[in-house]
C-alpha atoms as a PDB file:
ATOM      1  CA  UNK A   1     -54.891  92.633-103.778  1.00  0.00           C
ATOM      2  CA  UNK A   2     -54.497  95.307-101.017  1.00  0.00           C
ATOM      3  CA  UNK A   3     -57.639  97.872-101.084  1.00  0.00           C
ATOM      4  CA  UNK A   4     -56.511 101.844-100.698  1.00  0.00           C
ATOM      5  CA  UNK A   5     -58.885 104.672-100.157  1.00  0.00           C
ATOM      6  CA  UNK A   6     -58.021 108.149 -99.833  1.00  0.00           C
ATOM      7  CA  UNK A   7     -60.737 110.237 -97.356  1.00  0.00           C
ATOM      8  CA  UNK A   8     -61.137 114.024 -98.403  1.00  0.00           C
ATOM      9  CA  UNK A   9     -63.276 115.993 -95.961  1.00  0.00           C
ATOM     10  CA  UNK A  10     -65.267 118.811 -97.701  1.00  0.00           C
ATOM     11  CA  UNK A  11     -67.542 121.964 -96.575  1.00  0.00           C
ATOM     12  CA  UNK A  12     -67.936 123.877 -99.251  1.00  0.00           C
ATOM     13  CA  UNK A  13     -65.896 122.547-102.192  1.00  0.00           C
ATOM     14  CA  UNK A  14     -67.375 122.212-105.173  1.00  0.00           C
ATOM     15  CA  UNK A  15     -64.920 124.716-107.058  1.00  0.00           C
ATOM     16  CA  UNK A  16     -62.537 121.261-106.607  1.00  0.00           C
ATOM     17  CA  UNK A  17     -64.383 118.552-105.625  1.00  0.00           C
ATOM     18  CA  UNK A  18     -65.033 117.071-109.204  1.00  0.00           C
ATOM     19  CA  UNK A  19     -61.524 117.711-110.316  1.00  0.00           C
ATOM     20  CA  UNK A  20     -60.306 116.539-107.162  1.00  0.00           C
ATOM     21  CA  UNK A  21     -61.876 113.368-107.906  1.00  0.00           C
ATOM     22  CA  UNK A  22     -61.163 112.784-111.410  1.00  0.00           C
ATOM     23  CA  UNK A  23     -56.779 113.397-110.384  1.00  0.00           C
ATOM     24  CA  UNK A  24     -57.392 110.581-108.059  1.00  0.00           C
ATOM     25  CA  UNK A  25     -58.830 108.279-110.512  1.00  0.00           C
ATOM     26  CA  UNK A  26     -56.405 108.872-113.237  1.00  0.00           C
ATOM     27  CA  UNK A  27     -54.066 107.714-111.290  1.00  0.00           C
ATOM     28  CA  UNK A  28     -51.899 104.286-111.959  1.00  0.00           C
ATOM     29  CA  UNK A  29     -52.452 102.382-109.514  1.00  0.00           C
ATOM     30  CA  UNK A  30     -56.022 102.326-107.494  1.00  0.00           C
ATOM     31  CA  UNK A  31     -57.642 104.494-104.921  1.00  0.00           C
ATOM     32  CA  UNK A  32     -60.772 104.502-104.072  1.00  0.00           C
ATOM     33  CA  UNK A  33     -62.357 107.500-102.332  1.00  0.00           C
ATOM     34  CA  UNK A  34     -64.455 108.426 -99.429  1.00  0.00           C
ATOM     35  CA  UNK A  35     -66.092 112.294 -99.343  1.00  0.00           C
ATOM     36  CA  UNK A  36     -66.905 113.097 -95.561  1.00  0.00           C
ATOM     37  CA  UNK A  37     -69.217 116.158 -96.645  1.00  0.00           C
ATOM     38  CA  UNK A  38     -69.936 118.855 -93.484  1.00  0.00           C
ATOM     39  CA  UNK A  39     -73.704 119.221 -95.604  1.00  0.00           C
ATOM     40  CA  UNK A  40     -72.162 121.874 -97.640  1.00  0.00           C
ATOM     41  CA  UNK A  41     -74.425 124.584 -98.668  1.00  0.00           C
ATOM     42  CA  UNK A  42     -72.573 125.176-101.973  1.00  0.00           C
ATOM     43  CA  UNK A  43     -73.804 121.542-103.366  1.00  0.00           C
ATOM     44  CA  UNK A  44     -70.068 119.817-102.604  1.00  0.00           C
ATOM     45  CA  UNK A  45     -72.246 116.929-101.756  1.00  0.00           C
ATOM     46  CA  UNK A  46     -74.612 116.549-104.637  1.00  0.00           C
ATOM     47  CA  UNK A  47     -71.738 116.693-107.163  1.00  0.00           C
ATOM     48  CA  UNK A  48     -70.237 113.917-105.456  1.00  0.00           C
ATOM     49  CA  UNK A  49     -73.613 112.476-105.843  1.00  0.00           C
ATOM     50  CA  UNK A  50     -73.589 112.810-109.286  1.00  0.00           C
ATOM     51  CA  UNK A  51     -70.120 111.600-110.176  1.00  0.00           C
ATOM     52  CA  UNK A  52     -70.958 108.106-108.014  1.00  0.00           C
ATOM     53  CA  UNK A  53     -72.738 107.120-111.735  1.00  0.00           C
ATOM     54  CA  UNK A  54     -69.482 107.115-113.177  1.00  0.00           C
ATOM     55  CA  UNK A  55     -67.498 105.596-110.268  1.00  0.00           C
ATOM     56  CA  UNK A  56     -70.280 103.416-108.682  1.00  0.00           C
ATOM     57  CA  UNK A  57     -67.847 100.667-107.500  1.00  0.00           C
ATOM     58  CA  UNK A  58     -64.939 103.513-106.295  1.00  0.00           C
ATOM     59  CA  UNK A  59     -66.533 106.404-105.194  1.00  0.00           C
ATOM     60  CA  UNK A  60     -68.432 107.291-101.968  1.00  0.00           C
ATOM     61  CA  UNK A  61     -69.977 109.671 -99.904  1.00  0.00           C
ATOM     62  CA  UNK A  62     -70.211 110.122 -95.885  1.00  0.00           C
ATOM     63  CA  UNK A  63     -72.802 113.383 -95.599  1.00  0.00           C
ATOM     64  CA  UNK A  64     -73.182 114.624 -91.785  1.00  0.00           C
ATOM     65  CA  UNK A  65     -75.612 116.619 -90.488  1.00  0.00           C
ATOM     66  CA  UNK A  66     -73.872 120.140 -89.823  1.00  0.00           C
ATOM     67  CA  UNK A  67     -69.979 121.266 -89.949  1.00  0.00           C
ATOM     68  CA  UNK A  68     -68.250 119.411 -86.830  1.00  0.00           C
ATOM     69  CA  UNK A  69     -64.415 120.149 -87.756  1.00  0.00           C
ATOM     70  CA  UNK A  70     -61.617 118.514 -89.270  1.00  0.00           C
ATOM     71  CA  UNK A  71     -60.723 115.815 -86.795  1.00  0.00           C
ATOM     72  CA  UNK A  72     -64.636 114.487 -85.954  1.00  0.00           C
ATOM     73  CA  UNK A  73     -64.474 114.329 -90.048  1.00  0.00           C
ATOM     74  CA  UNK A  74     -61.544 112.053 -90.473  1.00  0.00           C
ATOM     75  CA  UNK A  75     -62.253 110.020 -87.442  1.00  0.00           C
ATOM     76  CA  UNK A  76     -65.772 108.992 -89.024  1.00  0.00           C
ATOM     77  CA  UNK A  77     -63.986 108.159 -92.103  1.00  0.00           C
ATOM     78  CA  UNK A  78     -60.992 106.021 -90.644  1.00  0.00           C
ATOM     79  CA  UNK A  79     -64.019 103.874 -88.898  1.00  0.00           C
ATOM     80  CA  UNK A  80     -65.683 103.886 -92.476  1.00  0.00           C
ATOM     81  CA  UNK A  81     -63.123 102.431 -93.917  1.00  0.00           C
ATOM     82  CA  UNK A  82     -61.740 100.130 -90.799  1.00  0.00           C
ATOM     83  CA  UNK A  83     -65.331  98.703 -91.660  1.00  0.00           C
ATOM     84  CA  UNK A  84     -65.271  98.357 -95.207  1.00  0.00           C
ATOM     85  CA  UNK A  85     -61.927  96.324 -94.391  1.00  0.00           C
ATOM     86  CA  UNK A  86     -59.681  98.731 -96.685  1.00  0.00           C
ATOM     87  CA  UNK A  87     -55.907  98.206 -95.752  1.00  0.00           C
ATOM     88  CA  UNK A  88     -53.984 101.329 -96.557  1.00  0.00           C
ATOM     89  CA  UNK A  89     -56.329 104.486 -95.495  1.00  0.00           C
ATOM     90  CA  UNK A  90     -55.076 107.477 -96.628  1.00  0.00           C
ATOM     91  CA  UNK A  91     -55.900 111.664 -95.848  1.00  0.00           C
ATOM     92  CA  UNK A  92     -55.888 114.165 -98.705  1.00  0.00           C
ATOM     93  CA  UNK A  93     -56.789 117.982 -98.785  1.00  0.00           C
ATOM     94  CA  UNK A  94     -59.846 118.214-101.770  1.00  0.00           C
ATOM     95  CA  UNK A  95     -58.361 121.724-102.644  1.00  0.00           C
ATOM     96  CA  UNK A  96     -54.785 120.151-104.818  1.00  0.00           C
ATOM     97  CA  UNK A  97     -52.591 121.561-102.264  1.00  0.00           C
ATOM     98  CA  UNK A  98     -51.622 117.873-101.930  1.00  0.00           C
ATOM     99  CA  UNK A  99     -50.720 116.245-105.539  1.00  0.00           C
ATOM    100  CA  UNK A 100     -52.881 113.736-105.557  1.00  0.00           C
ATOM    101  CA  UNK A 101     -49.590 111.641-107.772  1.00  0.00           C
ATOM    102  CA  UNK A 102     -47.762 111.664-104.071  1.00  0.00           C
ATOM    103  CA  UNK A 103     -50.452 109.271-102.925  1.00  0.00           C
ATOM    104  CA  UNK A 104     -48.309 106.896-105.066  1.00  0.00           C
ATOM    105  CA  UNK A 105     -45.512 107.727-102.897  1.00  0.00           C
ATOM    106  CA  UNK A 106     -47.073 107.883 -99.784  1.00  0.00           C
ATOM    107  CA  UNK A 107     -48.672 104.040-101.002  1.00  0.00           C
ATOM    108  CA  UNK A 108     -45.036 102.893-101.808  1.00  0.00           C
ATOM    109  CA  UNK A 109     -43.144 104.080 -98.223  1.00  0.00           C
ATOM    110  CA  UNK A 110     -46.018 102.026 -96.429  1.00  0.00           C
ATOM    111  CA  UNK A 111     -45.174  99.252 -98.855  1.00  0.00           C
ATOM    112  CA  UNK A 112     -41.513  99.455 -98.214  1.00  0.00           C
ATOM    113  CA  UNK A 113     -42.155  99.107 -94.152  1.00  0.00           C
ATOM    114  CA  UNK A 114     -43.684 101.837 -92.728  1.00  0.00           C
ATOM    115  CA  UNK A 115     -46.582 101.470 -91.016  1.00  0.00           C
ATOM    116  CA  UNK A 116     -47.474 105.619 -91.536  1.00  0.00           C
ATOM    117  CA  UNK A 117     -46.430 107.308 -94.346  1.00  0.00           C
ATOM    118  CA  UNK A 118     -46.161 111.752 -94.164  1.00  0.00           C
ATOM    119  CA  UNK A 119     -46.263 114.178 -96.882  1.00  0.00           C
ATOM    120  CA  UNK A 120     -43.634 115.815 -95.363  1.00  0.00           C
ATOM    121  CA  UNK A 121     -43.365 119.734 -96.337  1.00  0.00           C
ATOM    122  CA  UNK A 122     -40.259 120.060 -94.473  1.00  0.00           C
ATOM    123  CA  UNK A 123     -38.204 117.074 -94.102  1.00  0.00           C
ATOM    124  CA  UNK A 124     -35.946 118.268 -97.072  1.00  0.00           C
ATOM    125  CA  UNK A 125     -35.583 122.591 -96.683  1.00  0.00           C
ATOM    126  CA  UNK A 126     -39.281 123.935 -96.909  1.00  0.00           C
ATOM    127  CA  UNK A 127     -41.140 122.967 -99.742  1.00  0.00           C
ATOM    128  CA  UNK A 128     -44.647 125.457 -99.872  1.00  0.00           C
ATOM    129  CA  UNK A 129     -45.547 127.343-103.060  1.00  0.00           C
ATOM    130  CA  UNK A 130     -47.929 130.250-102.673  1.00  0.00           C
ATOM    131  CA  UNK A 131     -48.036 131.052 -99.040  1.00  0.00           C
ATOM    132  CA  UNK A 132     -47.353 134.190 -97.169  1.00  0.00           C
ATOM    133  CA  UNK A 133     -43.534 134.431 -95.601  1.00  0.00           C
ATOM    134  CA  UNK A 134     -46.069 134.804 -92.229  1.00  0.00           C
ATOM    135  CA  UNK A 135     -47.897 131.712 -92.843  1.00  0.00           C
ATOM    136  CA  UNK A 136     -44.653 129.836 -93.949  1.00  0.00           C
ATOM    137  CA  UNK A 137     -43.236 130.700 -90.694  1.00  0.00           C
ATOM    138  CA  UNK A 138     -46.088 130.143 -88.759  1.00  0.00           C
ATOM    139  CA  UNK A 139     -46.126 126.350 -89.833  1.00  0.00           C
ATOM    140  CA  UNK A 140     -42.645 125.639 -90.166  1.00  0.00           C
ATOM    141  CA  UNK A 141     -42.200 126.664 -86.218  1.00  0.00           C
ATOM    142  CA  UNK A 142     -45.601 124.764 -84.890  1.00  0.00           C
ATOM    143  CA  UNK A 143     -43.670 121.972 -85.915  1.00  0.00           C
ATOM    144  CA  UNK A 144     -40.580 122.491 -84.220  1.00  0.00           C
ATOM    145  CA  UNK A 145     -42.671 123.495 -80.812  1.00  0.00           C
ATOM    146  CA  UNK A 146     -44.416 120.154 -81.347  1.00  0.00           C
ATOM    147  CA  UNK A 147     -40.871 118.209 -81.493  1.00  0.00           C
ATOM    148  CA  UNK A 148     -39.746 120.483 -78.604  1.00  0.00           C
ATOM    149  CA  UNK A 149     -42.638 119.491 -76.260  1.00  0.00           C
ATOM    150  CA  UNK A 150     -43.615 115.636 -77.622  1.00  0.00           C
ATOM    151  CA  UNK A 151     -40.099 114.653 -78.541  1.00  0.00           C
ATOM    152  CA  UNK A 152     -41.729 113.173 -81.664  1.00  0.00           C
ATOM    153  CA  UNK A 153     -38.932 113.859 -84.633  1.00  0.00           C
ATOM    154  CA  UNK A 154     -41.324 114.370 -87.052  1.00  0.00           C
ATOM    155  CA  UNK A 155     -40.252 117.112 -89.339  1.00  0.00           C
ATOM    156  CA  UNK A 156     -43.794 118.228 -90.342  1.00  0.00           C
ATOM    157  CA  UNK A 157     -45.800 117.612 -87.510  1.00  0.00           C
ATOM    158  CA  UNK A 158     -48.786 119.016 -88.653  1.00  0.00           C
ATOM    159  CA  UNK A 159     -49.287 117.960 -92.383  1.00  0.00           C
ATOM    160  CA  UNK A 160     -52.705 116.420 -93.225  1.00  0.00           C
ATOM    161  CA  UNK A 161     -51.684 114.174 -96.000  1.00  0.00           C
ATOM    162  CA  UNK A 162     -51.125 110.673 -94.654  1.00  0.00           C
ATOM    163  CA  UNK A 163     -51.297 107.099 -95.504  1.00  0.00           C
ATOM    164  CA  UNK A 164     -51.580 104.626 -92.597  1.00  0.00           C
ATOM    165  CA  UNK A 165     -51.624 100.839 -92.708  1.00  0.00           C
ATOM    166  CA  UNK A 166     -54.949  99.512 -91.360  1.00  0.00           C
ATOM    167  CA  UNK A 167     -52.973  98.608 -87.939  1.00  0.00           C
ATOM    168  CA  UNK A 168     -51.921 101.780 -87.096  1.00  0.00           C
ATOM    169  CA  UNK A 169     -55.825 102.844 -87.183  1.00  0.00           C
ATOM    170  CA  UNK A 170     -56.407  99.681 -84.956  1.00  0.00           C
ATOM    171  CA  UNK A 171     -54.110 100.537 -82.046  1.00  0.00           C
ATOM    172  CA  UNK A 172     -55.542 103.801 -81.879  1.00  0.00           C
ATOM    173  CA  UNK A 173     -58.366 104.403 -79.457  1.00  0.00           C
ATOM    174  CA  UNK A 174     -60.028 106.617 -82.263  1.00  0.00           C
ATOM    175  CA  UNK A 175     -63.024 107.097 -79.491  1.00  0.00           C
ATOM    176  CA  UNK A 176     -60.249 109.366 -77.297  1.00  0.00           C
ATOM    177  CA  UNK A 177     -58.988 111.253 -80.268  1.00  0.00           C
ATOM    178  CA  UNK A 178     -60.113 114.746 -78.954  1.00  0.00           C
ATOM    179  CA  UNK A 179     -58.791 117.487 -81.452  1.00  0.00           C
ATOM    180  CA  UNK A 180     -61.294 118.665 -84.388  1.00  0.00           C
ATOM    181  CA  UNK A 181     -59.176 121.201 -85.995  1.00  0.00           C
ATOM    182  CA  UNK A 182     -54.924 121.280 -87.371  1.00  0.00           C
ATOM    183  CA  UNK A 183     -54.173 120.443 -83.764  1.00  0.00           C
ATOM    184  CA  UNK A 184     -55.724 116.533 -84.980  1.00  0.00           C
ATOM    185  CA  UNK A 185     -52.984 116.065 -87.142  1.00  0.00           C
ATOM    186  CA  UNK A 186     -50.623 116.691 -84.154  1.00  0.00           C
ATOM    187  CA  UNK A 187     -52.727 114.311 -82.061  1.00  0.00           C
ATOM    188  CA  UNK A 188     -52.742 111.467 -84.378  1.00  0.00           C
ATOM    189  CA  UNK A 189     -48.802 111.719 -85.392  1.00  0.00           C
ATOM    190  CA  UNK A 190     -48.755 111.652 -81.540  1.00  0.00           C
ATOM    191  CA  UNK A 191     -50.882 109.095 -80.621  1.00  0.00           C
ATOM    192  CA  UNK A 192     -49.173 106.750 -83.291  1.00  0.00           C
ATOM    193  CA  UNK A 193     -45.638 107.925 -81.769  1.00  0.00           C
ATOM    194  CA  UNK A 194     -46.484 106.780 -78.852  1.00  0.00           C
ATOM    195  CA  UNK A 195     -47.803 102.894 -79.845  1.00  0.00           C
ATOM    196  CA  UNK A 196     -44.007 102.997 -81.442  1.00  0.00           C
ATOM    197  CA  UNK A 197     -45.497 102.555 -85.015  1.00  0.00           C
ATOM    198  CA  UNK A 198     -42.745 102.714 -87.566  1.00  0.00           C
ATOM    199  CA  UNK A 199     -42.994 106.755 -89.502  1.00  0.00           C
ATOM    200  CA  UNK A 200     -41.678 108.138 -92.216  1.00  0.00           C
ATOM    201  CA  UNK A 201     -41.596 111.153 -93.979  1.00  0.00           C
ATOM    202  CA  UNK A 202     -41.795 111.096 -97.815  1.00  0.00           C
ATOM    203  CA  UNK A 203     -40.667 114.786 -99.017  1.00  0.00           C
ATOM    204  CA  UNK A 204     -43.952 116.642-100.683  1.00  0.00           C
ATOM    205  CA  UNK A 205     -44.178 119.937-102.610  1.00  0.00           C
ATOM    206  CA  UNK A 206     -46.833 121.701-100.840  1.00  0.00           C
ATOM    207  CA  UNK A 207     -49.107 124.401-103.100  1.00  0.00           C
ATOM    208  CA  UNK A 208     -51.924 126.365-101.554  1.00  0.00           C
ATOM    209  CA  UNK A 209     -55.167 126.383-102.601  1.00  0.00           C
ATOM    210  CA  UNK A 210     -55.898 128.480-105.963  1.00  0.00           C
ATOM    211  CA  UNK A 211     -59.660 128.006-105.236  1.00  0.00           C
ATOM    212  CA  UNK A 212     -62.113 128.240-102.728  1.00  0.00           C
ATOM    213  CA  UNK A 213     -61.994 129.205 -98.995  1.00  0.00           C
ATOM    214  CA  UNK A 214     -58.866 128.279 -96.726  1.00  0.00           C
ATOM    215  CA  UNK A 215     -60.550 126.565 -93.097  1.00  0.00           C
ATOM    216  CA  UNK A 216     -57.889 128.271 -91.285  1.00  0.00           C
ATOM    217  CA  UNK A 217     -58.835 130.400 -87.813  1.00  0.00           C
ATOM    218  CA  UNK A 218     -57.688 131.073 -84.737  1.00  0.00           C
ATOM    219  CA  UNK A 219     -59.496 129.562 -82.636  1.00  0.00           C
ATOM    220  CA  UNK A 220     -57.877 126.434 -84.468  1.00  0.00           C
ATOM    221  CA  UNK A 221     -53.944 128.260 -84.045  1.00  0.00           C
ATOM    222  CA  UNK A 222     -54.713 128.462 -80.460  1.00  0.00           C
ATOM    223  CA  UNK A 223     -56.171 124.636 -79.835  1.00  0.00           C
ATOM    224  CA  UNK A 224     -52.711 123.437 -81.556  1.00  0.00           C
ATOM    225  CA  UNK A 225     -50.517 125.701 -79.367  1.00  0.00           C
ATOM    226  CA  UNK A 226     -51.985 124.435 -76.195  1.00  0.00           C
ATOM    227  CA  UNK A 227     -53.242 121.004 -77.400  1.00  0.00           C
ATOM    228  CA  UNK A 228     -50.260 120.099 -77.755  1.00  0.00           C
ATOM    229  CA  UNK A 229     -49.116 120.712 -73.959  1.00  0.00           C
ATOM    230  CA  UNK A 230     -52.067 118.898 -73.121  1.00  0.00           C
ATOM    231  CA  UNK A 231     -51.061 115.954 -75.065  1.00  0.00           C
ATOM    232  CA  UNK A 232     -47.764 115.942 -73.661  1.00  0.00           C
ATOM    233  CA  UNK A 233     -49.529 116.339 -69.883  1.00  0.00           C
ATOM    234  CA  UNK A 234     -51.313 113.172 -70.777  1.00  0.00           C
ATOM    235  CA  UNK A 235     -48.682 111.072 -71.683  1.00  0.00           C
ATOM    236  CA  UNK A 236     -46.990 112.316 -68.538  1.00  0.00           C
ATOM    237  CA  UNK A 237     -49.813 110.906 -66.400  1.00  0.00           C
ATOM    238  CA  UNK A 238     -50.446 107.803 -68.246  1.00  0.00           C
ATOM    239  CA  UNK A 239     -54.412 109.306 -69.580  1.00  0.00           C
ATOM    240  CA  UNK A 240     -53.808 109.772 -73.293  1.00  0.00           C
END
């Protein structure tokens, strides 16, 4: 049987973390999960801790020293889990803005041929619930600047919950993946564009966070707006 494990990275997150948790284990079919804590003041960490005597076999927890960003997170997971030998590797928000049933979904395209799967916000109208018209806007046209430069047609270029099959992560120099903030997610659809892995969008329902702090700056706007030139420069010159 395949082995699945969905990686959540967390700094400060213990109004969801447990909850979080529990969605993903009440799920049909079988996920294990991997916490990449940022040594969260608020305790994320030692909750996840604590739940690993209910889920001892399912359950586990990366803790780094200090907050490093988004990107550095997920990279140390995807070689966590390269190493643990797990064969669909998936990334999930801890705060339910993703459903953590659509990891079924995501599970199922990879299944059905692709080799990475995208909870796609926008590959059917716009599908967010809560956000500002600003915000809305704001995403929905970083992704169509990202398919202007890249030439990637990839609807929702910058959505964060993904399931890739173990090869995808493989082919991938994760060492040169440079990004650490939203402008990641742009680098990795890229990255696997460009190695002509097979993608495909599965259409998501997007709801913001309820609880908790939203990671969003913009010092992390402006590294997608001209990350993704530089990604494009790159390419150009054969140094991606």
């Amino acid at each position: 049987m395949d082995k699945r494990i969905v990686i959540i990275p967390t700094y400060n997150e213990i109004e969801n973390i447990e909850s979080i948790i529990n969605a993903v284990f009440l799920l049909k079919k079988t996920f294990d999960v991997l916490i990449v804590d940022d040594n969260s003041p608020d305790g994320t960490a030692n909750k996840v801790i604590e739940l690993q005597a209910q889920f001892s076999d399912s359950l586990f927890i990366e803790v780094r020293e200090k907050k490093s960003g988004l990107g550095t997170a997920y990279v140390h997971g995807f070689k966590w889990a390269l190493a643990n030998k797990y064969d669909y590797i998936f990334e999930m928000d801890a705060d339910f803005s993703h459903n953590p049933k659509d990891l079924v979904h995501l599970y199922q395209a990879c299944v059905d041929g692709a080799d990475m799967s995208i909870g796609s916000r926008y590959s059917k109208g716009v599908n967010v619930v809560n956000w500002p018209l600003s915000r809305v806007l704001l995403s929905y046209f970083a992704s169509v600047y990202v398919r202007l430069i890249t030439g990637m047609k990839i609807a929702d270029a910058t959505a964060g919950f993904v399931c890739y099959k173990r090869n995808v992560l493989e082919v991938i120099n994760l060492d040169r993946v440079k990004f650490i903030g939203y402008a990641f997610q742009i680098e990795m659809k890229y990255r696997a564009f460009v190695k002509k892995v097979n993608i495909v969008e599965v259409p998501i329902i997007f709801t913001d966070r309820t609880k908790g702090q939203s990671k969003m700056s913009g010092s992390i706007i402006k590294e997608a707006v001209f990350g993704v030139i530089l990604l494009r420069i790159k390419k150009i010159f054969n140094t991606l």
